[in-house]
PDB file of N, CA and C in Angstrom:
ATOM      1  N   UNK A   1      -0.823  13.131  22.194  1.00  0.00           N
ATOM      2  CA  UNK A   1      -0.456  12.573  20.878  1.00  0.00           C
ATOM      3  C   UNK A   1      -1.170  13.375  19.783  1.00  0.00           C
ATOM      4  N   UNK A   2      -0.215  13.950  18.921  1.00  0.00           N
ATOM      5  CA  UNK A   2      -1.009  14.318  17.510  1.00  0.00           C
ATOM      6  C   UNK A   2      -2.055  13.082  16.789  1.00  0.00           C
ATOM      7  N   UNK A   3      -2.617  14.295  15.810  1.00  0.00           N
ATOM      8  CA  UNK A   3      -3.102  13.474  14.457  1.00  0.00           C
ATOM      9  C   UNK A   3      -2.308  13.585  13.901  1.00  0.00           C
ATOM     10  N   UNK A   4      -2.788  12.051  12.886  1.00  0.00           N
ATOM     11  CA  UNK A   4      -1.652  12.132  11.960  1.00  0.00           C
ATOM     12  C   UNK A   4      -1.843  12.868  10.579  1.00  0.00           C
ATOM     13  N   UNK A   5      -0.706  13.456  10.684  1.00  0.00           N
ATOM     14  CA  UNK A   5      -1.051  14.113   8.838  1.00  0.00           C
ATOM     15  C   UNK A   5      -1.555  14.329   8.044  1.00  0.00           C
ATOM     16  N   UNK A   6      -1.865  15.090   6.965  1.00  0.00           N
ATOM     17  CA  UNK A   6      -3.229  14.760   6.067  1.00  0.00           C
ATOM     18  C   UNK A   6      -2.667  13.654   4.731  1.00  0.00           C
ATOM     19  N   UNK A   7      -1.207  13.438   4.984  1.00  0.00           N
ATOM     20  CA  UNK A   7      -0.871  12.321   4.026  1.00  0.00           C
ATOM     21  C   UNK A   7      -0.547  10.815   4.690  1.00  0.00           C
ATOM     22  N   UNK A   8      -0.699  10.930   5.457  1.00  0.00           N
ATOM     23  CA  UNK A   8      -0.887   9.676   6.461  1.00  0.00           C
ATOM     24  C   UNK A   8      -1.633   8.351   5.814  1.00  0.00           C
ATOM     25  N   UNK A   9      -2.588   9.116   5.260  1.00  0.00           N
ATOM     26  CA  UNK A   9      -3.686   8.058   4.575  1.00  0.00           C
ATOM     27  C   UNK A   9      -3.980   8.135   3.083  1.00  0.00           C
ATOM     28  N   UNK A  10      -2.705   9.012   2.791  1.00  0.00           N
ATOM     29  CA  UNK A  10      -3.069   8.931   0.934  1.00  0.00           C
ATOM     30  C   UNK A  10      -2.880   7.252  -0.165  1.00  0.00           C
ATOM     31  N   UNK A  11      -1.537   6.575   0.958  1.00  0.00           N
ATOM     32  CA  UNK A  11      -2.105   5.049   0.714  1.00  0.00           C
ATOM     33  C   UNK A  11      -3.270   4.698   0.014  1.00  0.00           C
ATOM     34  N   UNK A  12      -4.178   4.919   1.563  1.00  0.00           N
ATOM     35  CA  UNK A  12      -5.683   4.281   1.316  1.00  0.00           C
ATOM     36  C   UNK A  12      -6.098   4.600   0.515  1.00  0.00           C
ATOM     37  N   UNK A  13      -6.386   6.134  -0.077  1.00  0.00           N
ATOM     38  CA  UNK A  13      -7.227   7.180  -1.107  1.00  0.00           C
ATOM     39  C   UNK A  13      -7.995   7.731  -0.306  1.00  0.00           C
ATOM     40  N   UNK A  14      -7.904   8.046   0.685  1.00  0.00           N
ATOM     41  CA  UNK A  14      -8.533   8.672   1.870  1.00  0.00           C
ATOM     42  C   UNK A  14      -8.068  10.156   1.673  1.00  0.00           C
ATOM     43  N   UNK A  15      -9.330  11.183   1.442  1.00  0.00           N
ATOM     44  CA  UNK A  15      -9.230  12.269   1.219  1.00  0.00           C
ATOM     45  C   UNK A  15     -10.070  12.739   1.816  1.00  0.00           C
ATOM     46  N   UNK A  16      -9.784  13.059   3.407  1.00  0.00           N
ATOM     47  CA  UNK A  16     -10.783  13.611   4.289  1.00  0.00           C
ATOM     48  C   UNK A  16     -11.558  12.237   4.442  1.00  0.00           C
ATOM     49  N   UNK A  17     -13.234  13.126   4.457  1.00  0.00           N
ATOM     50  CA  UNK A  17     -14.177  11.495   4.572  1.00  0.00           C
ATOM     51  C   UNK A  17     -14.584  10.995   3.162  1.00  0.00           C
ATOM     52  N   UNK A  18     -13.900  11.315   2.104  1.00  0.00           N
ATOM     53  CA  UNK A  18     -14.550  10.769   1.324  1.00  0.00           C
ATOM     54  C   UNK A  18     -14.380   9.458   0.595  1.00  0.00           C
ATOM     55  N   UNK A  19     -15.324   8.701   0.365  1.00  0.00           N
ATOM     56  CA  UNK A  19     -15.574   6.880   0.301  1.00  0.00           C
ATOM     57  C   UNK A  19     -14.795   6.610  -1.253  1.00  0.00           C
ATOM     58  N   UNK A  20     -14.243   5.364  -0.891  1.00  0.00           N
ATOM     59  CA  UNK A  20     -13.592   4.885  -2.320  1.00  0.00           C
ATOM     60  C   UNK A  20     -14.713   4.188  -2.694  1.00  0.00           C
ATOM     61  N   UNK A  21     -14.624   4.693  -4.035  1.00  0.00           N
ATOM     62  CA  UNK A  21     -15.611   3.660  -5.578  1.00  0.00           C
ATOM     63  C   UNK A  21     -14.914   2.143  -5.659  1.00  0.00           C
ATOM     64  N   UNK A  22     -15.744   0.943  -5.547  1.00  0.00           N
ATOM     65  CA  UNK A  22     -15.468  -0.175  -5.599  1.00  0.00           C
ATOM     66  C   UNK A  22     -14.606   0.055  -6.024  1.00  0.00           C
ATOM     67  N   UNK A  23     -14.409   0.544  -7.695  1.00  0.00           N
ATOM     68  CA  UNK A  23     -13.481   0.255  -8.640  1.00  0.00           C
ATOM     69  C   UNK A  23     -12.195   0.704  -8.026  1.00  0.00           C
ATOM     70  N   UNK A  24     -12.242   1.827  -7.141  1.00  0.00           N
ATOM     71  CA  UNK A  24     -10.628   2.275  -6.957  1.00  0.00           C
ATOM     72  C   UNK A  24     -10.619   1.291  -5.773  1.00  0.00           C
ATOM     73  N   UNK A  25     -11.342   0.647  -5.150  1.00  0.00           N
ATOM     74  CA  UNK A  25     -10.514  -0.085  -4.160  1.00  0.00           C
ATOM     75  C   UNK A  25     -10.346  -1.675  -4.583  1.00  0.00           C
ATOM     76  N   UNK A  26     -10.679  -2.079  -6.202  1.00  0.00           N
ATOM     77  CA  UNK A  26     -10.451  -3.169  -6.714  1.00  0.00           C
ATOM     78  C   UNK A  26      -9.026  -2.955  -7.321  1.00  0.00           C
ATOM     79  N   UNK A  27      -8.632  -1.455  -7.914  1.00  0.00           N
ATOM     80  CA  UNK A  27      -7.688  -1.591  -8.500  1.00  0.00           C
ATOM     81  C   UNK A  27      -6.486  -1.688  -7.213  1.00  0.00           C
ATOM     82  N   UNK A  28      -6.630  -0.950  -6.391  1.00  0.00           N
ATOM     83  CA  UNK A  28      -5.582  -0.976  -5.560  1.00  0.00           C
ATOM     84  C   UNK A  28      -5.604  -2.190  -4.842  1.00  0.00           C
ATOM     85  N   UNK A  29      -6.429  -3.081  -4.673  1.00  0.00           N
ATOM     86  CA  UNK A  29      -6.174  -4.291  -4.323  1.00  0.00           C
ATOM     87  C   UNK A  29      -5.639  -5.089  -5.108  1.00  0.00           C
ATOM     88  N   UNK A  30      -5.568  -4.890  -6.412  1.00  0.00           N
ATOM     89  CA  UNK A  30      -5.065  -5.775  -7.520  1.00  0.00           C
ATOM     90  C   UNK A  30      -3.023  -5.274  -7.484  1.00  0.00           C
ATOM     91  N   UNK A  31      -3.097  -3.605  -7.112  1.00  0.00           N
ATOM     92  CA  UNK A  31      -1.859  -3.092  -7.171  1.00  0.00           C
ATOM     93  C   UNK A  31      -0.830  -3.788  -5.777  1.00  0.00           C
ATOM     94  N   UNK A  32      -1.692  -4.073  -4.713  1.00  0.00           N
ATOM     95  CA  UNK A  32      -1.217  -4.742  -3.467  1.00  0.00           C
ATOM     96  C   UNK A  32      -0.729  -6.286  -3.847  1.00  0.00           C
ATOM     97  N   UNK A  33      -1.873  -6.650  -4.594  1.00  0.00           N
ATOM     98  CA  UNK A  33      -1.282  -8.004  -4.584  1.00  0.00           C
ATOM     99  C   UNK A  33      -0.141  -8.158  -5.788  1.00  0.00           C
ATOM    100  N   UNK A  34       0.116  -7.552  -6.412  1.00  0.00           N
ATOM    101  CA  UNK A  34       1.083  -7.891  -7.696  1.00  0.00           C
ATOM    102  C   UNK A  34       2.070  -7.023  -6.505  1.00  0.00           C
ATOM    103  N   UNK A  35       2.299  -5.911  -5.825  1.00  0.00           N
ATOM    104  CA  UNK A  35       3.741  -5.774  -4.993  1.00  0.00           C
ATOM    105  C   UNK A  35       4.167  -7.382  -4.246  1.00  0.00           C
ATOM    106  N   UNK A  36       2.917  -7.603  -3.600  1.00  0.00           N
ATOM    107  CA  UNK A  36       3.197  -9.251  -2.641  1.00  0.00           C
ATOM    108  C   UNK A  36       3.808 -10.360  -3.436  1.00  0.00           C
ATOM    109  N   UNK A  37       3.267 -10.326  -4.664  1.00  0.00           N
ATOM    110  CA  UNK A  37       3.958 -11.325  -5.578  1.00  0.00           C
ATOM    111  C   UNK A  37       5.285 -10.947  -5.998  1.00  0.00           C
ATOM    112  N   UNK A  38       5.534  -9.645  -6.376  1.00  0.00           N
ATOM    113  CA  UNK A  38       6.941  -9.661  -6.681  1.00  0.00           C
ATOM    114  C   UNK A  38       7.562  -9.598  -5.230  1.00  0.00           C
ATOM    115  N   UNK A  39       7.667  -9.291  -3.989  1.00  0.00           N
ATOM    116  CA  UNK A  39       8.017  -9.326  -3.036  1.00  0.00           C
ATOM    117  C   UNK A  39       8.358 -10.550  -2.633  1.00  0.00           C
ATOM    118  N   UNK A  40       7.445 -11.961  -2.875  1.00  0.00           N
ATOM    119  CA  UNK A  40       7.456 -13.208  -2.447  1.00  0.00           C
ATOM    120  C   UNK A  40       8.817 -13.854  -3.363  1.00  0.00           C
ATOM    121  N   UNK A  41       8.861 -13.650  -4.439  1.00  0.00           N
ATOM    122  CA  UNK A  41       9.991 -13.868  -5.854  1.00  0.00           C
ATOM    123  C   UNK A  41      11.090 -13.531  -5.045  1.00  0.00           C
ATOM    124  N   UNK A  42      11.254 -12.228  -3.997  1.00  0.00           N
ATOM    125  CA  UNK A  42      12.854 -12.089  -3.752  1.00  0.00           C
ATOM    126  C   UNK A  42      12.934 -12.834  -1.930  1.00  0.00           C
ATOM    127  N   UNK A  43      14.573 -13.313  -2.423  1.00  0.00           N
ATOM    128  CA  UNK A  43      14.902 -14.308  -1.263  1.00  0.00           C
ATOM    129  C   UNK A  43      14.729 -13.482   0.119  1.00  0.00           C
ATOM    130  N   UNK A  44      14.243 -14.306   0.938  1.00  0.00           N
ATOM    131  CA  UNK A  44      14.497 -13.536   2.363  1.00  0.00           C
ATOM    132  C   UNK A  44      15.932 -13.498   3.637  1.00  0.00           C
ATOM    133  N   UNK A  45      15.522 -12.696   4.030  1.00  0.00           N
ATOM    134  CA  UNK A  45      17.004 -12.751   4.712  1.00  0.00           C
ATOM    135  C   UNK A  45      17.394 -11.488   4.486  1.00  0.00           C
ATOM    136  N   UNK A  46      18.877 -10.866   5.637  1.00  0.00           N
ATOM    137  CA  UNK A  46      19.623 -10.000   5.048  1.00  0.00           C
ATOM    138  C   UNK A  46      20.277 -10.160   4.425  1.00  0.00           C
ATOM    139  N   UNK A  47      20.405  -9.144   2.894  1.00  0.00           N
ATOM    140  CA  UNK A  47      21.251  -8.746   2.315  1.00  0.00           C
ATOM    141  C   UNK A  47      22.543  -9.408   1.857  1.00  0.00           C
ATOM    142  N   UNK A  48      23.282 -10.546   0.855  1.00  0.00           N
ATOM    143  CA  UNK A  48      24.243 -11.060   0.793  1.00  0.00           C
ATOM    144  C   UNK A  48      25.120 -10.019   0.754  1.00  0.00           C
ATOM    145  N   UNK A  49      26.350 -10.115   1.466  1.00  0.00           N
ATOM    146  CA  UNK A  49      27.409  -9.127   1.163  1.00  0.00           C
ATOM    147  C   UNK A  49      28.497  -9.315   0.102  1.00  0.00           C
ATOM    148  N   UNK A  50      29.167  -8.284  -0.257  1.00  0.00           N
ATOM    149  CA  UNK A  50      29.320  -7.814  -1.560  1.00  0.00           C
ATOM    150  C   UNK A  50      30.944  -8.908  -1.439  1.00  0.00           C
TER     151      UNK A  50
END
């Protein structure tokens, strides 16, 4: 099995080994949860058809 990619983990902010600053891992936790909230707003299920 390969490694994975060097963009595999640009998600995280993972650049090689180097450590996220509270602050960037407060903002991106703040950016996660506002996707979950608008995510939760749309109905689940597949797709109504046209």
């Amino acid at each position: 099995m390969t490694a994975p990619g060097p963009r595999a983990f640009d998600v995280l902010g993972r650049d090689g080994d180097r450590r996220l600053e509270p602050e960037e891992i407060r903002q991106k936790i703040e950016m996660l949860e506002r996707l979950l909230r608008r995510s939760e707003q749309r109905p689940v299920g597949p797709p109504a058809r046209p």
